[in-house]
PDB file of N, CA and C in Angstrom:
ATOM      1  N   UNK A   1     -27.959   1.036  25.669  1.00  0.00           N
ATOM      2  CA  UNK A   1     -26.775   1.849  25.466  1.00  0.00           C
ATOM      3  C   UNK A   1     -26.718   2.269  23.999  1.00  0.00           C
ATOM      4  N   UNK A   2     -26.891   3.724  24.219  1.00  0.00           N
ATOM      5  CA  UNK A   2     -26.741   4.194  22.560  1.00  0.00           C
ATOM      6  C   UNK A   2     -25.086   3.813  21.986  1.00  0.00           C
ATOM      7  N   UNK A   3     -24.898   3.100  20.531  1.00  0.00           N
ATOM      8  CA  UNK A   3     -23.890   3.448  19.733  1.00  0.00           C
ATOM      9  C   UNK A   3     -23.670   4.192  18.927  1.00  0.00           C
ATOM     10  N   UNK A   4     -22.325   4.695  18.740  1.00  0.00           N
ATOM     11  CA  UNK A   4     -22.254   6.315  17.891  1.00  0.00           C
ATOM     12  C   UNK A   4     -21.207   5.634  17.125  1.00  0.00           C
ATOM     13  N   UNK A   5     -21.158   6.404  16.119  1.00  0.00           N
ATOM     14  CA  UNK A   5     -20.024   5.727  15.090  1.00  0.00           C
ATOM     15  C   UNK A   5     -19.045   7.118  14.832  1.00  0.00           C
ATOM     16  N   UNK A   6     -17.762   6.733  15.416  1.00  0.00           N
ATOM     17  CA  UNK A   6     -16.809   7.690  15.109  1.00  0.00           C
ATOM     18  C   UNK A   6     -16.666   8.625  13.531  1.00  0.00           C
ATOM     19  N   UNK A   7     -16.523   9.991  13.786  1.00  0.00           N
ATOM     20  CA  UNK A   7     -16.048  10.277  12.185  1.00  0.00           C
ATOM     21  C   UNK A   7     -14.741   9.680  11.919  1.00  0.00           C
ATOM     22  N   UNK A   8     -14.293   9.565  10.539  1.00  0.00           N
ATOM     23  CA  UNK A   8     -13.293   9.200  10.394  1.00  0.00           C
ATOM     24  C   UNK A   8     -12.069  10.852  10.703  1.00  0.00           C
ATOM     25  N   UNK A   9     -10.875  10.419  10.921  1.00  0.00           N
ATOM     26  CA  UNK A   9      -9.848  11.305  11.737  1.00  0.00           C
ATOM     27  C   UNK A   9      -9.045  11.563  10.554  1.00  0.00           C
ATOM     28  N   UNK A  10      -9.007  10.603   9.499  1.00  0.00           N
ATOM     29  CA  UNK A  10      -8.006  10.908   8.259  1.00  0.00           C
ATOM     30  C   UNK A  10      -8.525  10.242   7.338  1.00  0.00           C
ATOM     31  N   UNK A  11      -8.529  11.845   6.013  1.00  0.00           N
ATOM     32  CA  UNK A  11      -9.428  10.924   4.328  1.00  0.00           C
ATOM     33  C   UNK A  11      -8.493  11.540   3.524  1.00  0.00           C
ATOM     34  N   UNK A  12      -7.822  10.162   3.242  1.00  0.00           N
ATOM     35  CA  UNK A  12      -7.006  10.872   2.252  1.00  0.00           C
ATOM     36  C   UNK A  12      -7.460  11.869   0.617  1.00  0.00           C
ATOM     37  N   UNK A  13      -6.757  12.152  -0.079  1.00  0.00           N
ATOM     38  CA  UNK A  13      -7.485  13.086  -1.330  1.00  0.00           C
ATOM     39  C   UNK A  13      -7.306  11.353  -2.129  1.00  0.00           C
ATOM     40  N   UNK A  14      -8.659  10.962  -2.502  1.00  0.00           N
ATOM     41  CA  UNK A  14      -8.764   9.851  -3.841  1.00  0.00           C
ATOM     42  C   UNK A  14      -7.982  10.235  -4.790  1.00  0.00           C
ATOM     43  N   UNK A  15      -8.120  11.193  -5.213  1.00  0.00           N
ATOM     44  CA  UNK A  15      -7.245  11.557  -6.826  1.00  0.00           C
ATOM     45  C   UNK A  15      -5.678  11.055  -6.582  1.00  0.00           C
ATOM     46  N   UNK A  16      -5.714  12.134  -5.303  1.00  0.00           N
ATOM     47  CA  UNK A  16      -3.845  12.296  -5.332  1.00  0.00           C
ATOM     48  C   UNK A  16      -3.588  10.805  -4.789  1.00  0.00           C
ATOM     49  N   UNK A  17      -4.223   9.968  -4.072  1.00  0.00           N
ATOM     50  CA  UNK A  17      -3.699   8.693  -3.942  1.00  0.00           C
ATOM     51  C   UNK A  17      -4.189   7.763  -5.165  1.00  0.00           C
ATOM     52  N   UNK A  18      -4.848   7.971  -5.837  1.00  0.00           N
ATOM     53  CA  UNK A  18      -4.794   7.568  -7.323  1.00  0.00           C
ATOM     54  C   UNK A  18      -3.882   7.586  -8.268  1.00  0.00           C
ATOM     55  N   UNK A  19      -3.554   8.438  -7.998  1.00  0.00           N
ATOM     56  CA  UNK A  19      -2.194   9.092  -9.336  1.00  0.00           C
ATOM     57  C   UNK A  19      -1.109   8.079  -8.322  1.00  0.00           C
ATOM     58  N   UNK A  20      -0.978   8.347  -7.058  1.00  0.00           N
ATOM     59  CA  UNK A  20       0.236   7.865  -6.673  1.00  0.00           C
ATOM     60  C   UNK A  20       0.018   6.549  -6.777  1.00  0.00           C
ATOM     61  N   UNK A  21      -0.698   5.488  -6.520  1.00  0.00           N
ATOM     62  CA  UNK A  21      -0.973   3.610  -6.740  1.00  0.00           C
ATOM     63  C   UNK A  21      -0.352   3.779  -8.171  1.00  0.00           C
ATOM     64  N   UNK A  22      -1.275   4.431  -9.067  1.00  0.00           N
ATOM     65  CA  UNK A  22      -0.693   4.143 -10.762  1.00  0.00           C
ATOM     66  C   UNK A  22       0.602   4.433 -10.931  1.00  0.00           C
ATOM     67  N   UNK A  23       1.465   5.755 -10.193  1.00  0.00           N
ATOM     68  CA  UNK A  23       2.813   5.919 -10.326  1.00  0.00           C
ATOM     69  C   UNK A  23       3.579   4.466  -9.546  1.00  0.00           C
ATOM     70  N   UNK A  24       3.479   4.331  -8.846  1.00  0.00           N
ATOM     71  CA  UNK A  24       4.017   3.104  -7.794  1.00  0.00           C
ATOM     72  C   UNK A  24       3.831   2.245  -8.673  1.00  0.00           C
ATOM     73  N   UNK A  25       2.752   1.222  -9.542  1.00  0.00           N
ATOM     74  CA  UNK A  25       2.436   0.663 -10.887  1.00  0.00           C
ATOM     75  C   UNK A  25       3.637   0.234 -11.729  1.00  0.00           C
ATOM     76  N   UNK A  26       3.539   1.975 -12.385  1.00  0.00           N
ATOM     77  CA  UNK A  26       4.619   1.971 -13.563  1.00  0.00           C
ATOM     78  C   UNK A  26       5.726   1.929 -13.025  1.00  0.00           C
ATOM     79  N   UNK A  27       6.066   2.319 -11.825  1.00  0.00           N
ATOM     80  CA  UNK A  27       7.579   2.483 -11.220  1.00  0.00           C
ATOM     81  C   UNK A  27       8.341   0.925 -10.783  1.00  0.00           C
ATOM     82  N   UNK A  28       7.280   0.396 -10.519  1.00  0.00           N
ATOM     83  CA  UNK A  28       7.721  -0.968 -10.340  1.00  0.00           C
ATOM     84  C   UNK A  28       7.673  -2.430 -11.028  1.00  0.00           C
ATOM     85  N   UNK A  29       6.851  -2.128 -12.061  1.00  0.00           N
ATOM     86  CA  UNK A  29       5.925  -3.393 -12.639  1.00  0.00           C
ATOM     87  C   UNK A  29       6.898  -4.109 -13.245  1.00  0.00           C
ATOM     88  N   UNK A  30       8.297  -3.624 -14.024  1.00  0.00           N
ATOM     89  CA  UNK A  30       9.223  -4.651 -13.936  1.00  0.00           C
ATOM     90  C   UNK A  30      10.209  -4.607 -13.461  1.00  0.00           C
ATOM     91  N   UNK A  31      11.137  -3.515 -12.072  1.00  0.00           N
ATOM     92  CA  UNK A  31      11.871  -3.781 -11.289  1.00  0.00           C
ATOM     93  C   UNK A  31      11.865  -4.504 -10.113  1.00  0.00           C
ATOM     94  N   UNK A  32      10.119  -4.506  -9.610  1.00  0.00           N
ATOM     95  CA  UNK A  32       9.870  -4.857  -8.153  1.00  0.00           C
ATOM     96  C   UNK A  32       8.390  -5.250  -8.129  1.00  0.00           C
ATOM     97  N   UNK A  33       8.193  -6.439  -9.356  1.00  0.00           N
ATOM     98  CA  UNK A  33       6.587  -6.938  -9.668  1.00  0.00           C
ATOM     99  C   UNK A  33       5.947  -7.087  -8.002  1.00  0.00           C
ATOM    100  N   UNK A  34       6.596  -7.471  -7.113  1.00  0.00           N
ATOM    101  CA  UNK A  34       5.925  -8.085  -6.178  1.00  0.00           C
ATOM    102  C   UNK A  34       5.088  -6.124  -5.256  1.00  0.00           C
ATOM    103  N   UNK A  35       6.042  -5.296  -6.049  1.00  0.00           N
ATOM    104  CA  UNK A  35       5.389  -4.149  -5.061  1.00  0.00           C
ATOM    105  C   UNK A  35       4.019  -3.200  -6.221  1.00  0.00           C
ATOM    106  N   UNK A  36       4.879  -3.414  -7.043  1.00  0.00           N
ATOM    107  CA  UNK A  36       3.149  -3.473  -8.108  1.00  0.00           C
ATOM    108  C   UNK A  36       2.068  -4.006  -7.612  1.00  0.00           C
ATOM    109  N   UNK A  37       2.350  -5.080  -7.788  1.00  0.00           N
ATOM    110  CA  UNK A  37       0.925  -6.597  -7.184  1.00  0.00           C
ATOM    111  C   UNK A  37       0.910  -5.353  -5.900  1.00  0.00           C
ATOM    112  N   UNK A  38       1.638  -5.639  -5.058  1.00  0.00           N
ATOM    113  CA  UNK A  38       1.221  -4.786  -3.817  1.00  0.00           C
ATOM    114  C   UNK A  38      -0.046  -3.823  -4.237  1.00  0.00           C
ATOM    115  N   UNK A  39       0.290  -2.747  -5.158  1.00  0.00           N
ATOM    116  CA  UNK A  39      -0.104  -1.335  -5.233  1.00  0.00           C
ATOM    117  C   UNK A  39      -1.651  -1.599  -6.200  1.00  0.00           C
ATOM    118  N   UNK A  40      -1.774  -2.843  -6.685  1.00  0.00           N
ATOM    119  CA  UNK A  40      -3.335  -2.996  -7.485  1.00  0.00           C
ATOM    120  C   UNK A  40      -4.031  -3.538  -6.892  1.00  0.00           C
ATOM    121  N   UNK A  41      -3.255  -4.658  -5.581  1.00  0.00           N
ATOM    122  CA  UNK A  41      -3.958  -5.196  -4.680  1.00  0.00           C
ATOM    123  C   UNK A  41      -4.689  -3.775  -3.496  1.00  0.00           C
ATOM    124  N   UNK A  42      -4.011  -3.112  -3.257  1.00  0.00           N
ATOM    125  CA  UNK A  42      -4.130  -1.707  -2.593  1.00  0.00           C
ATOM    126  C   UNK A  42      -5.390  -1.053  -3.153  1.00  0.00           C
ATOM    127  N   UNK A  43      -5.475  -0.825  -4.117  1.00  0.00           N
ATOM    128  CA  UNK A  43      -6.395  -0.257  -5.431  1.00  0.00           C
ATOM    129  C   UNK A  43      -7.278  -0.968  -4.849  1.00  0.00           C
ATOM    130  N   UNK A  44      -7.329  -1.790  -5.146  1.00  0.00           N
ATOM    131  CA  UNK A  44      -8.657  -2.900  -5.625  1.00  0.00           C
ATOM    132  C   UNK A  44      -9.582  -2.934  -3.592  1.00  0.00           C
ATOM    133  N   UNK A  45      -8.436  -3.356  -2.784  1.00  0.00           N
ATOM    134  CA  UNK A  45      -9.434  -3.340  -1.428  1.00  0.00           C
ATOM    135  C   UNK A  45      -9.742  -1.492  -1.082  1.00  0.00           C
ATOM    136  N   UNK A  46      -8.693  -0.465  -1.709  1.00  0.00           N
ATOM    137  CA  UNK A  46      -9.459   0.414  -0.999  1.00  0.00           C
ATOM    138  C   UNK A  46     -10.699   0.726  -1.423  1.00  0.00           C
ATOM    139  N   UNK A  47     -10.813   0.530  -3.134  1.00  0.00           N
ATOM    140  CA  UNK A  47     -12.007   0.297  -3.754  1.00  0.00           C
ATOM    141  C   UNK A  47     -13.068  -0.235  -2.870  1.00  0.00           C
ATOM    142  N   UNK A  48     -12.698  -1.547  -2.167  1.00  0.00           N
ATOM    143  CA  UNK A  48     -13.839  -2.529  -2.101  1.00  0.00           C
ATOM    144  C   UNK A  48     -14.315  -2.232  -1.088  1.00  0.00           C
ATOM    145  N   UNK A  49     -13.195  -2.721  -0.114  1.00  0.00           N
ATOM    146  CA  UNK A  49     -13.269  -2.286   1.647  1.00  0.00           C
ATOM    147  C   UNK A  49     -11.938  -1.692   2.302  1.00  0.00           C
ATOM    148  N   UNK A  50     -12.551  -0.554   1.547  1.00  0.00           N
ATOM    149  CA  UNK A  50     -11.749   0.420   2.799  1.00  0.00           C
ATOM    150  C   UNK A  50     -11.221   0.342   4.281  1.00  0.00           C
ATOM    151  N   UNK A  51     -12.202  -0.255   5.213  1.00  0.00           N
ATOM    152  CA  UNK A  51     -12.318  -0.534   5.726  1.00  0.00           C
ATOM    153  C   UNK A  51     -11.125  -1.364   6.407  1.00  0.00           C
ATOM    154  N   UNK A  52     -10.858  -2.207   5.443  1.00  0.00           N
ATOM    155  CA  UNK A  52     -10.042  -3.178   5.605  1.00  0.00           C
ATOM    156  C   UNK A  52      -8.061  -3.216   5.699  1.00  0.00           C
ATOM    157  N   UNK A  53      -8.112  -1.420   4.952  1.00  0.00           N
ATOM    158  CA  UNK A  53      -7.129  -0.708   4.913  1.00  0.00           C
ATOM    159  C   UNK A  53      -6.683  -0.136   6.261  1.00  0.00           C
ATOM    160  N   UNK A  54      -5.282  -0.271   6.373  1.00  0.00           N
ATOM    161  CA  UNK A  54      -4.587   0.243   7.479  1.00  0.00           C
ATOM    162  C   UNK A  54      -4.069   1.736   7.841  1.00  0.00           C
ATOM    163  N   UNK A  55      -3.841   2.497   8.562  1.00  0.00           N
ATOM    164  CA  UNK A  55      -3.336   3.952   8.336  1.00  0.00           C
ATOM    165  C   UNK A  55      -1.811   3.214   8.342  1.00  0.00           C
ATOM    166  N   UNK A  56      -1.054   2.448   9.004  1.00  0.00           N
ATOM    167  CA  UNK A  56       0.181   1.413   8.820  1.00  0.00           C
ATOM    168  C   UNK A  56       0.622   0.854   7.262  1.00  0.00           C
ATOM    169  N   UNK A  57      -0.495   0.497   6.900  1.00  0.00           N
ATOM    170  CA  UNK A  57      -0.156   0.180   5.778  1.00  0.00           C
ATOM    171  C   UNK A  57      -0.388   1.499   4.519  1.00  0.00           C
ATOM    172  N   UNK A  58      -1.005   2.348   4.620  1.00  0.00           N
ATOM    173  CA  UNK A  58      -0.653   3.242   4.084  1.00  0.00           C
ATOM    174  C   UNK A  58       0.142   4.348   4.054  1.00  0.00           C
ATOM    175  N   UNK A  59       1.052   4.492   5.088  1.00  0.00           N
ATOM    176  CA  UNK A  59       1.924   5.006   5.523  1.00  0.00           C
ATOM    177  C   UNK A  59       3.152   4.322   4.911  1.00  0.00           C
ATOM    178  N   UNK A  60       3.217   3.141   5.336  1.00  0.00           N
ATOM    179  CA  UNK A  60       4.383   2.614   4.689  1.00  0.00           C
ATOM    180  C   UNK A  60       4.118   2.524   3.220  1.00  0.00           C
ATOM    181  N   UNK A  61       3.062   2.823   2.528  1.00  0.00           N
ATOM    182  CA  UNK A  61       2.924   2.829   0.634  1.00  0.00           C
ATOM    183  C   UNK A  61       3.448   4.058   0.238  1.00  0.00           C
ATOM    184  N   UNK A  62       3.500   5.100   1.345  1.00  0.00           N
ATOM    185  CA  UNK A  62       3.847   6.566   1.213  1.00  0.00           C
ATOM    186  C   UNK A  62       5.028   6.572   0.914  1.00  0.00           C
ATOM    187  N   UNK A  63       5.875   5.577   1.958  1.00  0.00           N
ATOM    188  CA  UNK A  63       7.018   5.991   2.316  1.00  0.00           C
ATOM    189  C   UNK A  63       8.086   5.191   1.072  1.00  0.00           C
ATOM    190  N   UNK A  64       7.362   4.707  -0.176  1.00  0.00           N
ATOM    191  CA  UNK A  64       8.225   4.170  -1.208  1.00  0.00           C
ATOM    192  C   UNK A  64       8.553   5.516  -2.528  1.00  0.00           C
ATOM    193  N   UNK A  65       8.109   6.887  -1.956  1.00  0.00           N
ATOM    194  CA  UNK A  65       8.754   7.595  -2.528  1.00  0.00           C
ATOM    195  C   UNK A  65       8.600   9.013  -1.838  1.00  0.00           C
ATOM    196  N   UNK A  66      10.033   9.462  -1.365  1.00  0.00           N
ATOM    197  CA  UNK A  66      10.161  10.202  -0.515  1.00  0.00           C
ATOM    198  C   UNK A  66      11.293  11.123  -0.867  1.00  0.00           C
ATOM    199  N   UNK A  67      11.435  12.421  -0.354  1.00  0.00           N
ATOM    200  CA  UNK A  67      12.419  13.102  -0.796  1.00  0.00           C
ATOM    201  C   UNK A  67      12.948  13.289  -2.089  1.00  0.00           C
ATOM    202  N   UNK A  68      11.982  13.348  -2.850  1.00  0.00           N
ATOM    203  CA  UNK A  68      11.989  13.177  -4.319  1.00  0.00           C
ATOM    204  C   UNK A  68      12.753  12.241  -4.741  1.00  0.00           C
ATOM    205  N   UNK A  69      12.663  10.806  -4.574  1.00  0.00           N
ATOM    206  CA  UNK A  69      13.259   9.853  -5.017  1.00  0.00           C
ATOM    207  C   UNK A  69      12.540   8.331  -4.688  1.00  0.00           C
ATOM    208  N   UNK A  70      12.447   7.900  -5.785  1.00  0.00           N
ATOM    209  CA  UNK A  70      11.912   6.182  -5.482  1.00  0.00           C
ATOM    210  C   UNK A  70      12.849   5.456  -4.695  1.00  0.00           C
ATOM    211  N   UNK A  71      12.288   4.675  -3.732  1.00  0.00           N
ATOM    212  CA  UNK A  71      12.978   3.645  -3.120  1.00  0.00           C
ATOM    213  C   UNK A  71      13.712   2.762  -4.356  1.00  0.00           C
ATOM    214  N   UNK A  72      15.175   2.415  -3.889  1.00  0.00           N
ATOM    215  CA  UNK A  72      15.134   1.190  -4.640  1.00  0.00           C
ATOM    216  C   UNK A  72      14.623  -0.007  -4.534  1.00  0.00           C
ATOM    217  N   UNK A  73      13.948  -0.242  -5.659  1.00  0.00           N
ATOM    218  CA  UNK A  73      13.307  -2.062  -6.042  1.00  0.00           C
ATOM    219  C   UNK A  73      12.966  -2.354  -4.928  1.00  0.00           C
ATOM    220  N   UNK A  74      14.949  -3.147  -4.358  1.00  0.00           N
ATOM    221  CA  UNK A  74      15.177  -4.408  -3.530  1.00  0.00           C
ATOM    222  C   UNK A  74      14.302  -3.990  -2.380  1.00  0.00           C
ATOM    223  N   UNK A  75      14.836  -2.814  -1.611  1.00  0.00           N
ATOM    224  CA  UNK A  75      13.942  -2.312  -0.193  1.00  0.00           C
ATOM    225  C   UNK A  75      12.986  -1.951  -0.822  1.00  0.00           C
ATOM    226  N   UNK A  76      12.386  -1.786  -1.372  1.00  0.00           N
ATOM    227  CA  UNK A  76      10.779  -1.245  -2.173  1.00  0.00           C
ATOM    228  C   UNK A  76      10.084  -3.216  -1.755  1.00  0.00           C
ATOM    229  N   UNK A  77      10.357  -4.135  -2.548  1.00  0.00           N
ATOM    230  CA  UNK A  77       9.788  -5.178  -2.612  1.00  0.00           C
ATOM    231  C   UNK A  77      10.068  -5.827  -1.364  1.00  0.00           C
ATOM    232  N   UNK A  78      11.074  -5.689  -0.451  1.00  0.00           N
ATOM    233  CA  UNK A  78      10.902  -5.718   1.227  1.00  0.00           C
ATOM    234  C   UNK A  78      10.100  -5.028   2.085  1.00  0.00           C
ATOM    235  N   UNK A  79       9.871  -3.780   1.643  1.00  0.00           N
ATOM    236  CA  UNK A  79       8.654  -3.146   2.402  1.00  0.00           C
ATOM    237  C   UNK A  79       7.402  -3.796   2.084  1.00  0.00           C
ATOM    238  N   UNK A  80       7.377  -4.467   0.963  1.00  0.00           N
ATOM    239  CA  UNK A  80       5.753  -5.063   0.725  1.00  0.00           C
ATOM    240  C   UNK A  80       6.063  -5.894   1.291  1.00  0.00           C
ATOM    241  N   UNK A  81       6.700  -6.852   1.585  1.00  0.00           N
ATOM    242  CA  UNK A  81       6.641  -8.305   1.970  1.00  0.00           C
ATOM    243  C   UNK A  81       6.380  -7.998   3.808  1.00  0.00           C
ATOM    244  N   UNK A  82       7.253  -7.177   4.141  1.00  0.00           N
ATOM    245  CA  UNK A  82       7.345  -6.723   5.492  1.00  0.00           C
ATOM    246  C   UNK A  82       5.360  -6.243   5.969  1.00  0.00           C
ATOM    247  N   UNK A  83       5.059  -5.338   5.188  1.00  0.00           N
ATOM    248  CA  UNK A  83       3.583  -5.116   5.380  1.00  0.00           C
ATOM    249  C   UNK A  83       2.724  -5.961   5.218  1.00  0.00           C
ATOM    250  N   UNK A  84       2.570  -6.502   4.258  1.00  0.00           N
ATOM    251  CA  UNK A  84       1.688  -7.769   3.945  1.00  0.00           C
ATOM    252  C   UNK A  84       2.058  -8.457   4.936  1.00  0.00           C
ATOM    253  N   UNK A  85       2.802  -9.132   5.669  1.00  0.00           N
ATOM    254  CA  UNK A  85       3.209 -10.041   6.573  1.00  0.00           C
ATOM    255  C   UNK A  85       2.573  -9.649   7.607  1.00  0.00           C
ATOM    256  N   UNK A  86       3.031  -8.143   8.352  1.00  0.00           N
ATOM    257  CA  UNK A  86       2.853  -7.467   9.173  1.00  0.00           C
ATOM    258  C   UNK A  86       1.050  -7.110  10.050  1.00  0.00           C
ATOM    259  N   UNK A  87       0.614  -7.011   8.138  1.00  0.00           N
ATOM    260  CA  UNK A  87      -1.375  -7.245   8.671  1.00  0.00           C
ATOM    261  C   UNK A  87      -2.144  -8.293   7.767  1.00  0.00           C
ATOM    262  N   UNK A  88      -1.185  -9.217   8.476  1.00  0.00           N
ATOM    263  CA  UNK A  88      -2.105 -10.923   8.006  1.00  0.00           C
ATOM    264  C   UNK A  88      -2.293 -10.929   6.131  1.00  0.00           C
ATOM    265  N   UNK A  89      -1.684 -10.276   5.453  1.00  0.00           N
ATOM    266  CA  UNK A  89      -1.951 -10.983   4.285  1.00  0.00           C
ATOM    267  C   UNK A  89      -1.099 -12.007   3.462  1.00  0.00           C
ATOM    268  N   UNK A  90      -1.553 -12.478   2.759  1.00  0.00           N
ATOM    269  CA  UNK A  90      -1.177 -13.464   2.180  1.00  0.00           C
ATOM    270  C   UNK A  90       0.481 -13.220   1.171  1.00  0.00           C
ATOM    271  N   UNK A  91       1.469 -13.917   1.438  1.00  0.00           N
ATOM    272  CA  UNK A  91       3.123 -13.616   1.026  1.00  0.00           C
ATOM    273  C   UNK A  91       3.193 -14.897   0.530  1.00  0.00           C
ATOM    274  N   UNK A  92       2.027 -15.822   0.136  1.00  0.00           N
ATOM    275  CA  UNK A  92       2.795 -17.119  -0.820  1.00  0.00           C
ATOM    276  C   UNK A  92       3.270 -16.439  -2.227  1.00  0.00           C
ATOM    277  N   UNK A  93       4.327 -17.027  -2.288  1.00  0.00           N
ATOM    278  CA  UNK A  93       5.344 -16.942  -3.318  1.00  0.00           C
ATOM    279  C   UNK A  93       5.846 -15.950  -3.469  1.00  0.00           C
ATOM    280  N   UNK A  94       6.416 -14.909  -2.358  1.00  0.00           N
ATOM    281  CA  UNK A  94       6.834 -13.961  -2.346  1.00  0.00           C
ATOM    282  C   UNK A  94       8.446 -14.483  -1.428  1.00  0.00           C
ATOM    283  N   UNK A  95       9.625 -14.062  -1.826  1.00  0.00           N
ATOM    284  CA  UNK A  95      10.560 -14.450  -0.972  1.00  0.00           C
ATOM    285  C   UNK A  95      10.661 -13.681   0.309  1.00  0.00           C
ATOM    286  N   UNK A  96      11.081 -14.384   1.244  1.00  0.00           N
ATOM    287  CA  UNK A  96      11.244 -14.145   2.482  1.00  0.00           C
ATOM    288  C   UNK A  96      12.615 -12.781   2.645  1.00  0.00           C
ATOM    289  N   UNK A  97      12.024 -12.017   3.134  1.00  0.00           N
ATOM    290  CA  UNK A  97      12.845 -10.848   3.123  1.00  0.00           C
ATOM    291  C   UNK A  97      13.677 -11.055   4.781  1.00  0.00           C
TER     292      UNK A  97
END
């Protein structure tokens, strides 16, 4: 049985999700450290393994600035905890939202 390997269905633009991880960065790094950590941890696996990245979880990274306006913090650092939870990663020492 031959295997075929699907194209991928959605690539995001690198740049423009570049600029946006580093904006998410500065936007949070001391209102909502835990969604920073989120956004370098993000960086760093799409870097590594892509693969390993969710269209779920990048959807919800989208959705921390919308309608021309940043989420606040509090629900900003609940959406990370909520995602990370959501696809098995690791929430030690993160409070329970």
């Amino acid at each position: 049985m031959k295997t075929t390997t699907a194209p991928a269905i959605w690539t995001p633009d690198e740049d423009t999700l570049d600029a946006f991880i580093v904006a998410v960065i500065e936007q949070y790094q001391t209102s909502a450290p835990t969604v920073a950590t989120w956004a370098e941890n993000l960086s760093i696996r799409i870097a590594t393994t892509p693969e390993q990245v969710s269209l779920y979880e990048l959807r919800q990274f989208s959705f921390l600035y919308s309608d021309g306006q940043w989420q606040h913090p509090n629900y900003a650092a609940n959406r990370a905890y909520k995602v990370l939870d959501a696809t098995g990663q690791d929430t030690t020492g993160m409070l329970d939202f």
